[in-house]
N, C-alpha and C. Protein backbone atom coordinates (compact mmCIF):
# COMPACT_ATOMS: atom_id res chain seq x y z
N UNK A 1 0.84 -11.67 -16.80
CA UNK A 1 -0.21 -10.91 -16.13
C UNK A 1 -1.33 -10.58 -17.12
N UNK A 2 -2.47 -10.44 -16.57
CA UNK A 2 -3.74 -10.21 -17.31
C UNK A 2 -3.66 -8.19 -17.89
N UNK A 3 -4.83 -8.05 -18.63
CA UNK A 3 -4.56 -6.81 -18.32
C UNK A 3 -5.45 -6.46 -18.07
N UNK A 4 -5.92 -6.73 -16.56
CA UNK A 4 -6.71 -5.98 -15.54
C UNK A 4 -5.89 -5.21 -14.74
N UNK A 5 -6.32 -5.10 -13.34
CA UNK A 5 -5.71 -4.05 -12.57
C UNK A 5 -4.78 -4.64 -12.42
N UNK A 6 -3.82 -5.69 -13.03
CA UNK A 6 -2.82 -6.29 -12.19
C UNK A 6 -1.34 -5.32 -13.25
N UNK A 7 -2.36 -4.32 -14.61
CA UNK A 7 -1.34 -3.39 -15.33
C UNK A 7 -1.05 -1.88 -14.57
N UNK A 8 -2.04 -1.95 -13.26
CA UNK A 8 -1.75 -0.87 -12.57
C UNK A 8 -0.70 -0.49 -11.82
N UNK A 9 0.10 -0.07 -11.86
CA UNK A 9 1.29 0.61 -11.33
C UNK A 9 1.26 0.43 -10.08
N UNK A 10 0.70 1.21 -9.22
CA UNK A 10 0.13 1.74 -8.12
C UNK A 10 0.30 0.22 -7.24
N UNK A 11 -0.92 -0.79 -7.79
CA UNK A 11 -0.97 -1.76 -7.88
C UNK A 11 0.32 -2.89 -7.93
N UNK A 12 0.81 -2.93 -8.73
CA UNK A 12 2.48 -3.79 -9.12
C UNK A 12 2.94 -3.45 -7.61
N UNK A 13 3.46 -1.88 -7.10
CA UNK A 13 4.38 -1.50 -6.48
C UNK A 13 3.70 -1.91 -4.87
N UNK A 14 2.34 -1.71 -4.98
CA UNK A 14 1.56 -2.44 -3.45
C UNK A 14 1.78 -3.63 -3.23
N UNK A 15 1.91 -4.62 -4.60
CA UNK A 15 2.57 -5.76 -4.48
C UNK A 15 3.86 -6.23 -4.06
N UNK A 16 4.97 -5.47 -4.34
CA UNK A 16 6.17 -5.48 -4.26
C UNK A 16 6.25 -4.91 -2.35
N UNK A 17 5.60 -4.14 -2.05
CA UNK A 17 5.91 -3.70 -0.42
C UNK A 17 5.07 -4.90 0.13
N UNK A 18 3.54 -5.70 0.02
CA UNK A 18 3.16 -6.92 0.77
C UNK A 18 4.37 -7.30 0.55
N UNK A 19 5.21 -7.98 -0.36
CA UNK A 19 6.40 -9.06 0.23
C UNK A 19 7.47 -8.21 1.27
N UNK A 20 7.89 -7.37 1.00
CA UNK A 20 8.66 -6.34 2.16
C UNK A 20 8.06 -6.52 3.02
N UNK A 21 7.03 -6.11 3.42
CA UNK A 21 6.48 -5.87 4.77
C UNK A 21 6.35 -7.63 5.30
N UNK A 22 6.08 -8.38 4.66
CA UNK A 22 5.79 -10.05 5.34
C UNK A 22 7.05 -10.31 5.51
N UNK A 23 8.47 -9.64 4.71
CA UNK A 23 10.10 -10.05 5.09
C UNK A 23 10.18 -10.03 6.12
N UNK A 24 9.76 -8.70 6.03
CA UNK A 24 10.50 -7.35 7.89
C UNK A 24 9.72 -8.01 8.89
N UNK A 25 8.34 -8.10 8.79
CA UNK A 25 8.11 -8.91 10.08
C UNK A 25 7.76 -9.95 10.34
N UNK A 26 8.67 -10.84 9.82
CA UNK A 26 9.22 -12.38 10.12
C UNK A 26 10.50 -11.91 11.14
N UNK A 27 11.02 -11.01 11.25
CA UNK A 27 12.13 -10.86 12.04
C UNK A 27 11.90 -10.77 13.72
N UNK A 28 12.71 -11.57 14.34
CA UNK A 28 12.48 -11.95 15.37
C UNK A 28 11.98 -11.07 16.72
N UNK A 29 11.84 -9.64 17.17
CA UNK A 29 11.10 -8.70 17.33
C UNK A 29 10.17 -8.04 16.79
N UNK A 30 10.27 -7.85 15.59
CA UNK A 30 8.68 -7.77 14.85
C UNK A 30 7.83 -8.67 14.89
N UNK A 31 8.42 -10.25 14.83
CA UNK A 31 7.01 -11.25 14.64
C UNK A 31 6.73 -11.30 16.17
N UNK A 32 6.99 -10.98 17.30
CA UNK A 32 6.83 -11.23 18.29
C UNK A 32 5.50 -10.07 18.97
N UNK A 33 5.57 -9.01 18.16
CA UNK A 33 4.65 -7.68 18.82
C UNK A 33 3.31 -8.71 17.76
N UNK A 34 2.53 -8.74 18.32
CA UNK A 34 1.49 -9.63 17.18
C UNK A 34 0.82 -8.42 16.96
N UNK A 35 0.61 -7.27 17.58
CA UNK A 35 -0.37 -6.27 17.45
C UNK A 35 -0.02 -5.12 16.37
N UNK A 36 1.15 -5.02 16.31
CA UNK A 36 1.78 -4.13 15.01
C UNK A 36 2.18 -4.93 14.31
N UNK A 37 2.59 -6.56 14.46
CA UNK A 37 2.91 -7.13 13.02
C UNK A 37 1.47 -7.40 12.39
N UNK A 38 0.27 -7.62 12.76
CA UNK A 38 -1.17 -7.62 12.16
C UNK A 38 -1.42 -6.76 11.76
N UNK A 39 -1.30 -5.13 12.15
CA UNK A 39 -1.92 -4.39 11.64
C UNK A 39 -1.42 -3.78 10.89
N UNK A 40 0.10 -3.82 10.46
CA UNK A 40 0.92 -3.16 9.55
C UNK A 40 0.80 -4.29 8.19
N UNK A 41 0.34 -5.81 8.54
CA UNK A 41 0.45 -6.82 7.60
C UNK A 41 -1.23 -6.26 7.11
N UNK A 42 -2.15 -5.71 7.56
CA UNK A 42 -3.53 -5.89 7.34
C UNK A 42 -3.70 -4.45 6.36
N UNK A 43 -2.68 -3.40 6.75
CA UNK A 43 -2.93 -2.15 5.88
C UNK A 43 -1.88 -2.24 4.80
N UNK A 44 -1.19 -2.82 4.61
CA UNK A 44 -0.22 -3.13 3.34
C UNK A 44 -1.32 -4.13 2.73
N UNK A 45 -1.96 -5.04 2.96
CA UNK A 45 -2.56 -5.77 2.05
C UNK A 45 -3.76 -4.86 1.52
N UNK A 46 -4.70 -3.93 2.18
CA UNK A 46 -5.30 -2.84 2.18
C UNK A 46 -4.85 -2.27 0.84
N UNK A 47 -4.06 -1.90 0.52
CA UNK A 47 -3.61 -1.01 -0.45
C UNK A 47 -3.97 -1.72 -1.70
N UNK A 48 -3.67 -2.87 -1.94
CA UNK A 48 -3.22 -3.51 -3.17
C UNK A 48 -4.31 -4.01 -3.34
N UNK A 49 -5.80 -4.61 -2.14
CA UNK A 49 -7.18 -5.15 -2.48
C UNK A 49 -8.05 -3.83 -2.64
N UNK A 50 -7.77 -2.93 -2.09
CA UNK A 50 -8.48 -2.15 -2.48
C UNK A 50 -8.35 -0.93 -4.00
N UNK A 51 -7.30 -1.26 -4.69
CA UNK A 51 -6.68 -0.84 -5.92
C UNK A 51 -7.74 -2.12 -6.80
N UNK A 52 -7.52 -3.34 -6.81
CA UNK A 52 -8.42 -4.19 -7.16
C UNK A 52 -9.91 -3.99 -7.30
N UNK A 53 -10.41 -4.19 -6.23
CA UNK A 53 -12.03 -3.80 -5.81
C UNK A 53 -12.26 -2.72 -6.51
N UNK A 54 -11.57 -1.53 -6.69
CA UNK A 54 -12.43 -0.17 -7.35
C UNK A 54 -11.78 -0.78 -8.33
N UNK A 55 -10.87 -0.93 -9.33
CA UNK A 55 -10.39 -1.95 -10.26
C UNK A 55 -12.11 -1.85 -11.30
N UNK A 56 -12.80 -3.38 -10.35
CA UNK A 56 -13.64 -4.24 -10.43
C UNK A 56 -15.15 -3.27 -10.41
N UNK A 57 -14.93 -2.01 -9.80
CA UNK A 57 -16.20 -1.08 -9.75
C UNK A 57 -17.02 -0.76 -11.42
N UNK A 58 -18.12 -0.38 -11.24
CA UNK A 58 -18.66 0.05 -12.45
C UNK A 58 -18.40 1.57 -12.86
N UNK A 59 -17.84 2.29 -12.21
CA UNK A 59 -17.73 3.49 -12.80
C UNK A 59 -16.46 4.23 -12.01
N UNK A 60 -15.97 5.23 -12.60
CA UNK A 60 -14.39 6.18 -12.05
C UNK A 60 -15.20 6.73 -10.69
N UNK A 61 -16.00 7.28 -10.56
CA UNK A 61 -16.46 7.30 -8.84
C UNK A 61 -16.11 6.55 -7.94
N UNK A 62 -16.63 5.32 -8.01
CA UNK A 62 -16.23 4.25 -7.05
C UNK A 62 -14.93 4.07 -7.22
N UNK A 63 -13.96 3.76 -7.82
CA UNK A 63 -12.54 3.49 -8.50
C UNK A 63 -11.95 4.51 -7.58
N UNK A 64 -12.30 5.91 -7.91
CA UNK A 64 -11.72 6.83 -7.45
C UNK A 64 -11.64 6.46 -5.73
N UNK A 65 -12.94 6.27 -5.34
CA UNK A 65 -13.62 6.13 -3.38
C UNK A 65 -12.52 4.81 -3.04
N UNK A 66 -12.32 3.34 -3.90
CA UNK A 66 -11.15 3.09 -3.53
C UNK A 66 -10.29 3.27 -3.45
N UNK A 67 -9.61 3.91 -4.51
CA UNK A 67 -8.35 4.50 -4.29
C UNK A 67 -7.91 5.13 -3.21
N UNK A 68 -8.74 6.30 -3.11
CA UNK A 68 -8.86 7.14 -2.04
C UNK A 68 -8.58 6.20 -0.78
N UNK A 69 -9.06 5.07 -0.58
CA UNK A 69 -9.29 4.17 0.80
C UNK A 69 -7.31 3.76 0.32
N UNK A 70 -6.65 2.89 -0.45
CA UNK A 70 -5.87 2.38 -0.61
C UNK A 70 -4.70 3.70 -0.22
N UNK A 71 -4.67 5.27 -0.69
CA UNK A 71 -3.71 5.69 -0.67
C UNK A 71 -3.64 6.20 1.51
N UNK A 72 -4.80 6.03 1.87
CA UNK A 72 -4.43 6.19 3.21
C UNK A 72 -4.09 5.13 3.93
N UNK A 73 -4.67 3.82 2.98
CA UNK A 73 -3.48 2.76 3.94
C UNK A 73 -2.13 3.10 3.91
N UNK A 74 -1.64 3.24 2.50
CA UNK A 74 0.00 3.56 2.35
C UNK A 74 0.66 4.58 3.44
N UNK A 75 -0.47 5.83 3.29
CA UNK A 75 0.03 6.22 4.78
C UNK A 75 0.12 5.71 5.91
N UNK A 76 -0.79 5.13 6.30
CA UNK A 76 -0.74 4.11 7.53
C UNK A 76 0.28 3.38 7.68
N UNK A 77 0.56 2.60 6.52
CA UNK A 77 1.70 1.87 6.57
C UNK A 77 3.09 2.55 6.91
N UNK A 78 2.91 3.90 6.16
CA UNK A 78 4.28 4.14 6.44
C UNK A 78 4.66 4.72 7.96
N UNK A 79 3.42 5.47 8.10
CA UNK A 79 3.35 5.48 9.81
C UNK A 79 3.68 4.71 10.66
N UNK A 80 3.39 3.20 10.40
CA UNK A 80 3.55 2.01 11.47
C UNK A 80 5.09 1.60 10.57
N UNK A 81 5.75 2.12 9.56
CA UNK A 81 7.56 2.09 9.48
C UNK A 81 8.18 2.19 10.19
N UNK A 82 7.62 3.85 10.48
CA UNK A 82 8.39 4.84 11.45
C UNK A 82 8.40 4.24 12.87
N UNK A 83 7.00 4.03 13.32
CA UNK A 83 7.38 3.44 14.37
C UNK A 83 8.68 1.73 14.84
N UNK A 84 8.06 1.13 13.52
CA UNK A 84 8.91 -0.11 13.37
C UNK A 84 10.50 0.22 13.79
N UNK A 85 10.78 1.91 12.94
CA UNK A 85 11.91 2.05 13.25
C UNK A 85 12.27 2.19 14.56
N UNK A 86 11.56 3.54 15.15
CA UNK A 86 11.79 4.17 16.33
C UNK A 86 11.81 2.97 17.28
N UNK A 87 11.15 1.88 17.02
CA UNK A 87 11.60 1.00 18.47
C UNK A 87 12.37 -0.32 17.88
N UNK A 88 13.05 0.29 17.19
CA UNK A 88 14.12 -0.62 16.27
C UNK A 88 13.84 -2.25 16.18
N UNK A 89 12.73 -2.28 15.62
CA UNK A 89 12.18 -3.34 15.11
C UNK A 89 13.10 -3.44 13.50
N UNK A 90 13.63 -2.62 13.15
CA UNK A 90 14.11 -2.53 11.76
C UNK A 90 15.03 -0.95 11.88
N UNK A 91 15.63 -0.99 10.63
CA UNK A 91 17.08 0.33 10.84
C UNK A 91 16.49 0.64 9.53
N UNK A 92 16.80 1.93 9.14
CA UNK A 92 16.92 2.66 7.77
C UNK A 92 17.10 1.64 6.87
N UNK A 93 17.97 0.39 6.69
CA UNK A 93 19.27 0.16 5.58
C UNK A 93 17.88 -0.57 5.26
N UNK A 94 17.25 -1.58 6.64
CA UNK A 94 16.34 -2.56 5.73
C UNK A 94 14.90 -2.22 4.82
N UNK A 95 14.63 -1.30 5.61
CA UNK A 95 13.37 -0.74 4.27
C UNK A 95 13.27 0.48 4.23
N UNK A 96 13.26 0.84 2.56
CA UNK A 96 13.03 1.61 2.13
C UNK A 96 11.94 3.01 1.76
N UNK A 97 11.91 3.86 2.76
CA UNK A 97 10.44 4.54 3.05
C UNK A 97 9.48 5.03 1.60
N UNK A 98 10.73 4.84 0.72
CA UNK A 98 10.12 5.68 -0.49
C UNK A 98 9.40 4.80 -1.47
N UNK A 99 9.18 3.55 -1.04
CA UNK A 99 8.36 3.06 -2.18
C UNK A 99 6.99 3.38 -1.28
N UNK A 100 6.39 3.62 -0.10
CA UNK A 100 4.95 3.93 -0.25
C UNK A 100 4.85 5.53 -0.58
N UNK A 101 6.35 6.32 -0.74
CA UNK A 101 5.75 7.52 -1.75
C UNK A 101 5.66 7.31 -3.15
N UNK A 102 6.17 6.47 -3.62
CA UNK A 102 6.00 5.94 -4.83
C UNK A 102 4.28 5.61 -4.87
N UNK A 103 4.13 4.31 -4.13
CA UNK A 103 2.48 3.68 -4.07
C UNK A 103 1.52 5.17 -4.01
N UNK A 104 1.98 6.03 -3.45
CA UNK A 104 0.83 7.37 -2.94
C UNK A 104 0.93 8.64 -3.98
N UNK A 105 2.01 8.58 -4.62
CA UNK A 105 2.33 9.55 -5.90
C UNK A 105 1.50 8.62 -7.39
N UNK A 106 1.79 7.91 -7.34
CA UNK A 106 0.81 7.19 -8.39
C UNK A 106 -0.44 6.61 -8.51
N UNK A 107 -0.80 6.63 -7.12
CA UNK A 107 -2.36 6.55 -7.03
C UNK A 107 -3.26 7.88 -7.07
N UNK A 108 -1.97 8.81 -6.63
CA UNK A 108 -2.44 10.35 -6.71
C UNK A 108 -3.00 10.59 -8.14
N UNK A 109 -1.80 10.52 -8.80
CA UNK A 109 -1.73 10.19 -10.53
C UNK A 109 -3.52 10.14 -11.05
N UNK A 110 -3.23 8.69 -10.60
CA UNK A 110 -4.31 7.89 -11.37
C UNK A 110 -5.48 8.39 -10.54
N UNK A 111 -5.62 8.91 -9.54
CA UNK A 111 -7.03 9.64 -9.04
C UNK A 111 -7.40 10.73 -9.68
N UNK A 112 -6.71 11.46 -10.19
CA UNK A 112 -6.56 12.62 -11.07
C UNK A 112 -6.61 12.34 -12.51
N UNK A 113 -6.26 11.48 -12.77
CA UNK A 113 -6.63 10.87 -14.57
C UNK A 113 -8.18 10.44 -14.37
N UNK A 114 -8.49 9.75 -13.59
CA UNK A 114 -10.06 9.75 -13.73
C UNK A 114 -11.34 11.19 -13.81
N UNK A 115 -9.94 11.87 -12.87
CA UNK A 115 -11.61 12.20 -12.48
C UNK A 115 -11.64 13.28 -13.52
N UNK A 116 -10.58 13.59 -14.48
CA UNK A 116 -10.61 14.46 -16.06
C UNK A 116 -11.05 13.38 -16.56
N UNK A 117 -11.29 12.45 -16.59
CA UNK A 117 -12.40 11.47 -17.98
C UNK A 117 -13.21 10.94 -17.40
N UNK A 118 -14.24 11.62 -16.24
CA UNK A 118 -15.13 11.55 -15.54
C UNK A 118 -15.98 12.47 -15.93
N UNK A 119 -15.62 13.25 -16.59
CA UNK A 119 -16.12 14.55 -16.95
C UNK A 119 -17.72 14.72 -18.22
């Protein structure tokens, strides 16, 4: 890996849930709803391009304004979990809710390290 944003944490772990989330809905009731497998596939990728893009910004402002955009996909995402669950598109065992508190605790992090050396 380079050491651009691809040393970002936040980043790594947004990577690691796109392949989760493209697992889970390959499964034969998830790939079938096209309307929650798109939009749960479109805000998981959300997270990890937009960690990039402010990445790529000229200053911790903008960095920060993506971030900010990336940690409410993670919510999103985990929102459209819950539902995944509730209409048992997927059970507890197969995914794990706590890596987008992971993705949202460390972007927290790193929104807060900027904006003290923004100063």
């Amino acid at each position: 890996m380079s050491k651009g944003f691809e040393q970002i944490i936040s980043w790594q772990k947004a990577r690691q849930l796109n392949k989760e989330i493209y697992a889970i809905t390959q499964k034969l009731n998830f790939n079938k709803d096209f309307g929650l497998r798109n939009q749960i596939r479109r805000a998981s990728i959300s997270i990890s391009s937009n960690i990039a893009e402010g990445y790529g910004r000229k200053s911790n402002k903008e960095f920060i304004y993506f971030l900010n955009i990336a940690q409410a996909s993670c919510y999103e995402v985990k929102s459209q979990l819950y539902l995944a669950l509730d209409i048992l598109y997927i059970s507890e065992a197969e995914f794990h809710f706590s890596i987008c508190d992971e993705i949202s605790k460390t972007i927290f992090g790193l929104i807060r390290h900027l904006e003290k050396t923004d100063v």
